[in-house]
C-alpha atoms as a PDB file:
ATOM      1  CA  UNK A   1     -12.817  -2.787   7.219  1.00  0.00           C
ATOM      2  CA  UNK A   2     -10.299  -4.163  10.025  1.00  0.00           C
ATOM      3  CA  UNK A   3     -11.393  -3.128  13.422  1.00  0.00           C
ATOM      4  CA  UNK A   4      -8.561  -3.748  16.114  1.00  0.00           C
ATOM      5  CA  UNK A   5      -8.715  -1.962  18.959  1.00  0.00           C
ATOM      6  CA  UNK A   6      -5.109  -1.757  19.212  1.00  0.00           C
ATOM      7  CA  UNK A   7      -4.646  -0.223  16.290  1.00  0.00           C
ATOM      8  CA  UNK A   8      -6.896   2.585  14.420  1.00  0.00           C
ATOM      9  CA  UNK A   9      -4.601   2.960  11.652  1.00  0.00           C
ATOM     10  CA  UNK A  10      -4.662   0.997   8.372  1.00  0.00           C
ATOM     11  CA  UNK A  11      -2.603  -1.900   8.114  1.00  0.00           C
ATOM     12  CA  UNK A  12      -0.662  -0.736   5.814  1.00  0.00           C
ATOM     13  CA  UNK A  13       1.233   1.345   8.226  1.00  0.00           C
ATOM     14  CA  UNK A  14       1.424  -1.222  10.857  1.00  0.00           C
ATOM     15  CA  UNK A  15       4.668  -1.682  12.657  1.00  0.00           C
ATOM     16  CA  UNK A  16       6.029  -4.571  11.062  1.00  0.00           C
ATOM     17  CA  UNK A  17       5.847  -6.392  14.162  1.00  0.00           C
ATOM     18  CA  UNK A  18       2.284  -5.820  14.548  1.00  0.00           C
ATOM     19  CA  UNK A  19       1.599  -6.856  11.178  1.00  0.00           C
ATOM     20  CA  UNK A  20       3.635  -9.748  11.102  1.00  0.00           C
ATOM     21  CA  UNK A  21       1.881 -11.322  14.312  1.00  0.00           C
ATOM     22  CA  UNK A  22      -1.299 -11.004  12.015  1.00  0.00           C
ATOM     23  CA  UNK A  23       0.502 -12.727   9.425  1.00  0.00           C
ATOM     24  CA  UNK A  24       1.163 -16.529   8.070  1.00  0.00           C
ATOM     25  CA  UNK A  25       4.709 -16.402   6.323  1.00  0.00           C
ATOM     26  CA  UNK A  26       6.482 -19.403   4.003  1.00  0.00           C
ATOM     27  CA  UNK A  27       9.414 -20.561   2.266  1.00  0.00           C
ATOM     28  CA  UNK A  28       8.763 -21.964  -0.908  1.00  0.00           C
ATOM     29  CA  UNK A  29      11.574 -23.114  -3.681  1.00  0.00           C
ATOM     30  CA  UNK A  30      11.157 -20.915  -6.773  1.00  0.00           C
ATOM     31  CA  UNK A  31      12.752 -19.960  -9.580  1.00  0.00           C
ATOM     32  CA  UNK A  32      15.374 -17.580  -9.774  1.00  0.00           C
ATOM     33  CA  UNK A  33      18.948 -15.985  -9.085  1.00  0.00           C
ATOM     34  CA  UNK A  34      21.311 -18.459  -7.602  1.00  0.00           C
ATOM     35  CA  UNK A  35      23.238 -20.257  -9.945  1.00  0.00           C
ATOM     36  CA  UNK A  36      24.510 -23.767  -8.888  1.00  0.00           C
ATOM     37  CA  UNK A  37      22.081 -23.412  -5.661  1.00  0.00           C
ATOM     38  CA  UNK A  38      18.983 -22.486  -8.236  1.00  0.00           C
ATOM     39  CA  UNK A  39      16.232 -24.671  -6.395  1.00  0.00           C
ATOM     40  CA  UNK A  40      17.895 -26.047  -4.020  1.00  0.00           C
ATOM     41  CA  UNK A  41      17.432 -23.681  -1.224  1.00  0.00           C
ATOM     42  CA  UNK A  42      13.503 -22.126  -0.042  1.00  0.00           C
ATOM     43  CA  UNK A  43      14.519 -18.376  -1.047  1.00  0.00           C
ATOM     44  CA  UNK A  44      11.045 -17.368  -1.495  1.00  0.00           C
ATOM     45  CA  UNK A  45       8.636 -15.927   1.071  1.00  0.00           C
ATOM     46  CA  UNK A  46       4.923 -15.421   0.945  1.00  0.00           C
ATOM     47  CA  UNK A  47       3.210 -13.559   3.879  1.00  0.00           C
ATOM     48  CA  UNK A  48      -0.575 -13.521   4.156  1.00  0.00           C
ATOM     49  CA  UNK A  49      -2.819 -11.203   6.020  1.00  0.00           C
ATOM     50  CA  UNK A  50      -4.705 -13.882   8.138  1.00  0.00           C
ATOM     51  CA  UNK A  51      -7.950 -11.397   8.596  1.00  0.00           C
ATOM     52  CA  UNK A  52      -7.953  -9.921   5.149  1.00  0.00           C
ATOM     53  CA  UNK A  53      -6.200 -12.985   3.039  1.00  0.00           C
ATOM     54  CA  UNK A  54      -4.099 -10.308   1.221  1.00  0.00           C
ATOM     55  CA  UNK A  55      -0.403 -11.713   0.244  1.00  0.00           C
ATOM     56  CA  UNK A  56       2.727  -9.979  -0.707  1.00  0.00           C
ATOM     57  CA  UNK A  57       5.796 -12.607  -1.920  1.00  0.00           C
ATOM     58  CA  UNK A  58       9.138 -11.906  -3.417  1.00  0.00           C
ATOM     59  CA  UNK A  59      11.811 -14.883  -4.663  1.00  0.00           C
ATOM     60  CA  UNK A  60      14.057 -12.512  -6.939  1.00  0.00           C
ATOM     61  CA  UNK A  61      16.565 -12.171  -4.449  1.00  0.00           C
ATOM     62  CA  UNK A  62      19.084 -14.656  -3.340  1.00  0.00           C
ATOM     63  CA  UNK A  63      18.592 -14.635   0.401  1.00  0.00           C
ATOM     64  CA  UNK A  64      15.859 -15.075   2.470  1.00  0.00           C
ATOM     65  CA  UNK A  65      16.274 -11.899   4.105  1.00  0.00           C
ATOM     66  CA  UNK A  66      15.975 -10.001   1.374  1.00  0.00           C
ATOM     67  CA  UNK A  67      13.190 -11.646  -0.001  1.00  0.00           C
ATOM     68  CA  UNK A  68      11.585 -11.288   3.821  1.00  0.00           C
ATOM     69  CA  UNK A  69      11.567  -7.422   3.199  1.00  0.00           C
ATOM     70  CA  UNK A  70      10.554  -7.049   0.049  1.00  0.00           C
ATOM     71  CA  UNK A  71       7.375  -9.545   0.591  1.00  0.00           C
ATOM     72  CA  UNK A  72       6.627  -7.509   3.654  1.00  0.00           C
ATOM     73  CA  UNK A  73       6.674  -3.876   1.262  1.00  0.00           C
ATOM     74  CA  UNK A  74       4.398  -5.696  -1.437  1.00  0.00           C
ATOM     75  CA  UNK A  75       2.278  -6.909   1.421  1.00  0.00           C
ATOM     76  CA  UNK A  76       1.793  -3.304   2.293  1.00  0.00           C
ATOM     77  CA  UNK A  77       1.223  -2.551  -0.873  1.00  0.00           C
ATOM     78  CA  UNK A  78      -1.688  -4.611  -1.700  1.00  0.00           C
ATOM     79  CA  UNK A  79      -2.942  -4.335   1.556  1.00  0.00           C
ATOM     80  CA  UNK A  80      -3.189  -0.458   0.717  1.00  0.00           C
ATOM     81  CA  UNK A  81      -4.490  -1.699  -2.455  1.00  0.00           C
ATOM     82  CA  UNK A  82      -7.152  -3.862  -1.012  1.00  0.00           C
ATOM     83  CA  UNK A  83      -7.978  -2.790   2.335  1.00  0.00           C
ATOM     84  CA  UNK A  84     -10.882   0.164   3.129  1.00  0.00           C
ATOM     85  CA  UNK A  85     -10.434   1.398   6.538  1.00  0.00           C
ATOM     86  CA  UNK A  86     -12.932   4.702   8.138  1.00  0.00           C
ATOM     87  CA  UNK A  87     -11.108   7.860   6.442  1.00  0.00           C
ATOM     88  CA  UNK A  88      -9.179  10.226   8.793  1.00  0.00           C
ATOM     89  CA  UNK A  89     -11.092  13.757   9.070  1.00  0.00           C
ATOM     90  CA  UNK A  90      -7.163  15.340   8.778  1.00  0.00           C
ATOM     91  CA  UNK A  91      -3.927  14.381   7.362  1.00  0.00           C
ATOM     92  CA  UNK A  92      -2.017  12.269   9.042  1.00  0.00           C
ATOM     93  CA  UNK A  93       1.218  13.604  10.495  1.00  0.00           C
ATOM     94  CA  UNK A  94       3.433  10.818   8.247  1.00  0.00           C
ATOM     95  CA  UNK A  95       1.213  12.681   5.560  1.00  0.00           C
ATOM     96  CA  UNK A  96       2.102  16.345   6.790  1.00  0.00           C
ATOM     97  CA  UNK A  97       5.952  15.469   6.560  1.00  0.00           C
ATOM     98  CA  UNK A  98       5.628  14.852   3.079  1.00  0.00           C
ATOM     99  CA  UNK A  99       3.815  17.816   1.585  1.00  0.00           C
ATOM    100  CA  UNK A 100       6.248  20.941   0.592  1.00  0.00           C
ATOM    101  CA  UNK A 101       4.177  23.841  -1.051  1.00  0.00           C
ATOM    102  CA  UNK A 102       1.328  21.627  -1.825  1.00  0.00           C
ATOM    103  CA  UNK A 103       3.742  18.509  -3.363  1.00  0.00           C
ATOM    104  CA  UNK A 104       3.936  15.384  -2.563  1.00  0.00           C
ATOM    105  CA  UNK A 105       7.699  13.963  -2.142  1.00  0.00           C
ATOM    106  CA  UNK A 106       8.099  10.331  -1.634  1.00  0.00           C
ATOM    107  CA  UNK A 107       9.718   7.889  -3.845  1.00  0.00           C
ATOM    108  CA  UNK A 108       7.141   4.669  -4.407  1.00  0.00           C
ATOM    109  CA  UNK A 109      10.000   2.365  -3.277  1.00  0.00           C
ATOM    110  CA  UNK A 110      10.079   3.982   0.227  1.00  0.00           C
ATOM    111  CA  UNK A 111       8.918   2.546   3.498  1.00  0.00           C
ATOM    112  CA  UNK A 112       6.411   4.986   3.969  1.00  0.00           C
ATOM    113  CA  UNK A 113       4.844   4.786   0.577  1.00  0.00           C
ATOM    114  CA  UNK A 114       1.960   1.961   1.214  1.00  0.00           C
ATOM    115  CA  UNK A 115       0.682   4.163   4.346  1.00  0.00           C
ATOM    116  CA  UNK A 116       0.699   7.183   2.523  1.00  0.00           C
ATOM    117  CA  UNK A 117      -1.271   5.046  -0.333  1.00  0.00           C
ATOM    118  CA  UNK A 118      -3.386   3.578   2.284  1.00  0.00           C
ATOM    119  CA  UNK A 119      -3.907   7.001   3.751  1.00  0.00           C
ATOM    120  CA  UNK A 120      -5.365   8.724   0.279  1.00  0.00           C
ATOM    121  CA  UNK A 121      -7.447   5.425  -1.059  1.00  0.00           C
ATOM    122  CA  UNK A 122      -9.142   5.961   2.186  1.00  0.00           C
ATOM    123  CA  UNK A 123     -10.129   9.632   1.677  1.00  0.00           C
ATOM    124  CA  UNK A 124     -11.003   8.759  -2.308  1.00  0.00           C
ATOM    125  CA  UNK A 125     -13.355   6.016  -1.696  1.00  0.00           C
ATOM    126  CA  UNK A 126     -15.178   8.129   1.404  1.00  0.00           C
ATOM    127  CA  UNK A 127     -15.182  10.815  -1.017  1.00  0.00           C
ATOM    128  CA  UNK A 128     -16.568   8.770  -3.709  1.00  0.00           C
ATOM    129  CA  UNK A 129     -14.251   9.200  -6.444  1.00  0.00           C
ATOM    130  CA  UNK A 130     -14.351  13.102  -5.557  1.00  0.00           C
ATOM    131  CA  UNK A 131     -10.408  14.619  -5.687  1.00  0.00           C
ATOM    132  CA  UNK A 132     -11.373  18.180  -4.028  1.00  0.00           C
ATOM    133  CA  UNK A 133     -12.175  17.299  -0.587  1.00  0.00           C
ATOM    134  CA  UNK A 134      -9.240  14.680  -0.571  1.00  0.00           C
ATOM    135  CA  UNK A 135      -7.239  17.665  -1.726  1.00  0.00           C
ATOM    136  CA  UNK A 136      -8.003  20.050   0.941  1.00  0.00           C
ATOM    137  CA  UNK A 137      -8.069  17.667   3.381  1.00  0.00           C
ATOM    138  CA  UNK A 138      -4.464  16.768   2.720  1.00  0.00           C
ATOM    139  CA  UNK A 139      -3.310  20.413   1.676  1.00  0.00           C
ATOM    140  CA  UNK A 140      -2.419  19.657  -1.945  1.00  0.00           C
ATOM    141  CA  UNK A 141      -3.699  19.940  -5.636  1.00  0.00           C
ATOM    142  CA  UNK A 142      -6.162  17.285  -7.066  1.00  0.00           C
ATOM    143  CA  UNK A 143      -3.770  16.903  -9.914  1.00  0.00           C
ATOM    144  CA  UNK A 144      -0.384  15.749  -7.128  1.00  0.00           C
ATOM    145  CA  UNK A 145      -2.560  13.513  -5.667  1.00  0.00           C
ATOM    146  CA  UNK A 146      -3.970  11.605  -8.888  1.00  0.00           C
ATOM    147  CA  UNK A 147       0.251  12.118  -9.831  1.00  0.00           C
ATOM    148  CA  UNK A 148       0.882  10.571  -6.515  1.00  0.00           C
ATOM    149  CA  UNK A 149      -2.015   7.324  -7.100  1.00  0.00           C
ATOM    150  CA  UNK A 150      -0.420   6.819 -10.912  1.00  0.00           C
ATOM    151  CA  UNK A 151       3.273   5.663  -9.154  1.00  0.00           C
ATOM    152  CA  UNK A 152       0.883   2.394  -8.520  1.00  0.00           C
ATOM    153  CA  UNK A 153      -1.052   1.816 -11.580  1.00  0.00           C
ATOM    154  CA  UNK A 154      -3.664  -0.157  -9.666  1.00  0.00           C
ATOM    155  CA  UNK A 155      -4.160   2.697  -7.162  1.00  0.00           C
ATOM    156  CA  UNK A 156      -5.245   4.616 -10.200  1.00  0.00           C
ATOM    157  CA  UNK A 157      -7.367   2.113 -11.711  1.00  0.00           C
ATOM    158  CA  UNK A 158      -9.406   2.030  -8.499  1.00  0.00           C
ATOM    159  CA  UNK A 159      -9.757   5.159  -8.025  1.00  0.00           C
ATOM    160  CA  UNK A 160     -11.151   5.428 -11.912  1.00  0.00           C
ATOM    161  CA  UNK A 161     -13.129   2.628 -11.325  1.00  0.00           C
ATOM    162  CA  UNK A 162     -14.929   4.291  -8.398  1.00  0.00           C
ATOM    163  CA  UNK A 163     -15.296   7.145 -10.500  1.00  0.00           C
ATOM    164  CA  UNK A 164     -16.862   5.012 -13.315  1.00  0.00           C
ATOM    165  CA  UNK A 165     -19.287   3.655 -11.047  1.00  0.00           C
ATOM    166  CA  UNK A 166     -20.435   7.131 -10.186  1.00  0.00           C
ATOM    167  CA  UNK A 167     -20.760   8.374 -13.880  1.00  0.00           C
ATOM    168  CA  UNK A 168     -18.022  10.612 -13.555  1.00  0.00           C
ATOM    169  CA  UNK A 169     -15.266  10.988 -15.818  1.00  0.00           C
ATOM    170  CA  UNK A 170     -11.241   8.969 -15.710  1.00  0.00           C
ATOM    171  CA  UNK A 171      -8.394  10.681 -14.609  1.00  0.00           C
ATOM    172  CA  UNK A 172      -5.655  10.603 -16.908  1.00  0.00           C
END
């Protein structure tokens, strides 16, 4: 549980400025694109959650840059993954903006995706393993949000796990 009073929200959804200050980063040669430069040149980046120890790394690209961003997503990602923060009592506005008629629209390669994640672990785990009240807390059906957790695989395995733990039956 990460308690900074300048932020309430879960990491995940950090500004990346925010997050990065609470971050180690490195370069590291790896394997990968870059023809004649293949090794030659530290392409890869690893950023690590200093509080939590969490990493996210990327080395497919060929540019640092690139590699920067998508480290930072996965870092998100398994900070959604791996991080329990207390569980709003409402949906979040981010949230709000992406339910039409009780779906859920976001792609799982978008920017918002690993708050959104972060957002409905939360409410799972609170709720024990329990769909319903994370349904009607966040205005949609139990089935979009399990449909939602299964565009990360591990999302879904947690949230089965927890269930498993309770004696209650997987999601499929």
């Amino acid at each position: 549980m990460i308690n900074d009073p300048a932020f309430q929200s879960h990491p995940a959804g950090w500004e990346d400025w925010y997050l990065l200050d609470r971050c180690t980063s490195r370069r590291q040669r790896r394997s990968g694109p870059g023809g004649q430069h293949r090794n030659k040149v530290e392409t890869a980046v690893v950023y690590e959650h200093v509080e939590t120890g969490v990493k996210g790394s990327a080395n497919e690209k060929r540019s640092q840059e690139a590699n920067r961003q998508v480290a930072l997503f996965r870092l998100r990602v398994n900070l959604a993954l791996d991080v329990r923060c207390e569980a709003s009592t409402t949906a979040s506005e981010l949230w709000s903006s992406r339910v039409r008629k009780g779906r859920i629209n976001v792609n799982p390669r978008h920017q918002d995706f690993p708050a959104l994640l972060s957002e409905v672990l939360d409410l799972v785990v609170a709720a024990e393993g329990e769909l319903q009240p994370v349904s009607e807390k966040l205005s949609c059906t139990k089935s979009q949000i399990f449909k939602f957790l299964k565009l990360e695989p591990r999302a879904a395995k947690l949230v089965n796990d927890v269930r498993e733990s309770r004696g209650l039956r997987k999601l499929q």
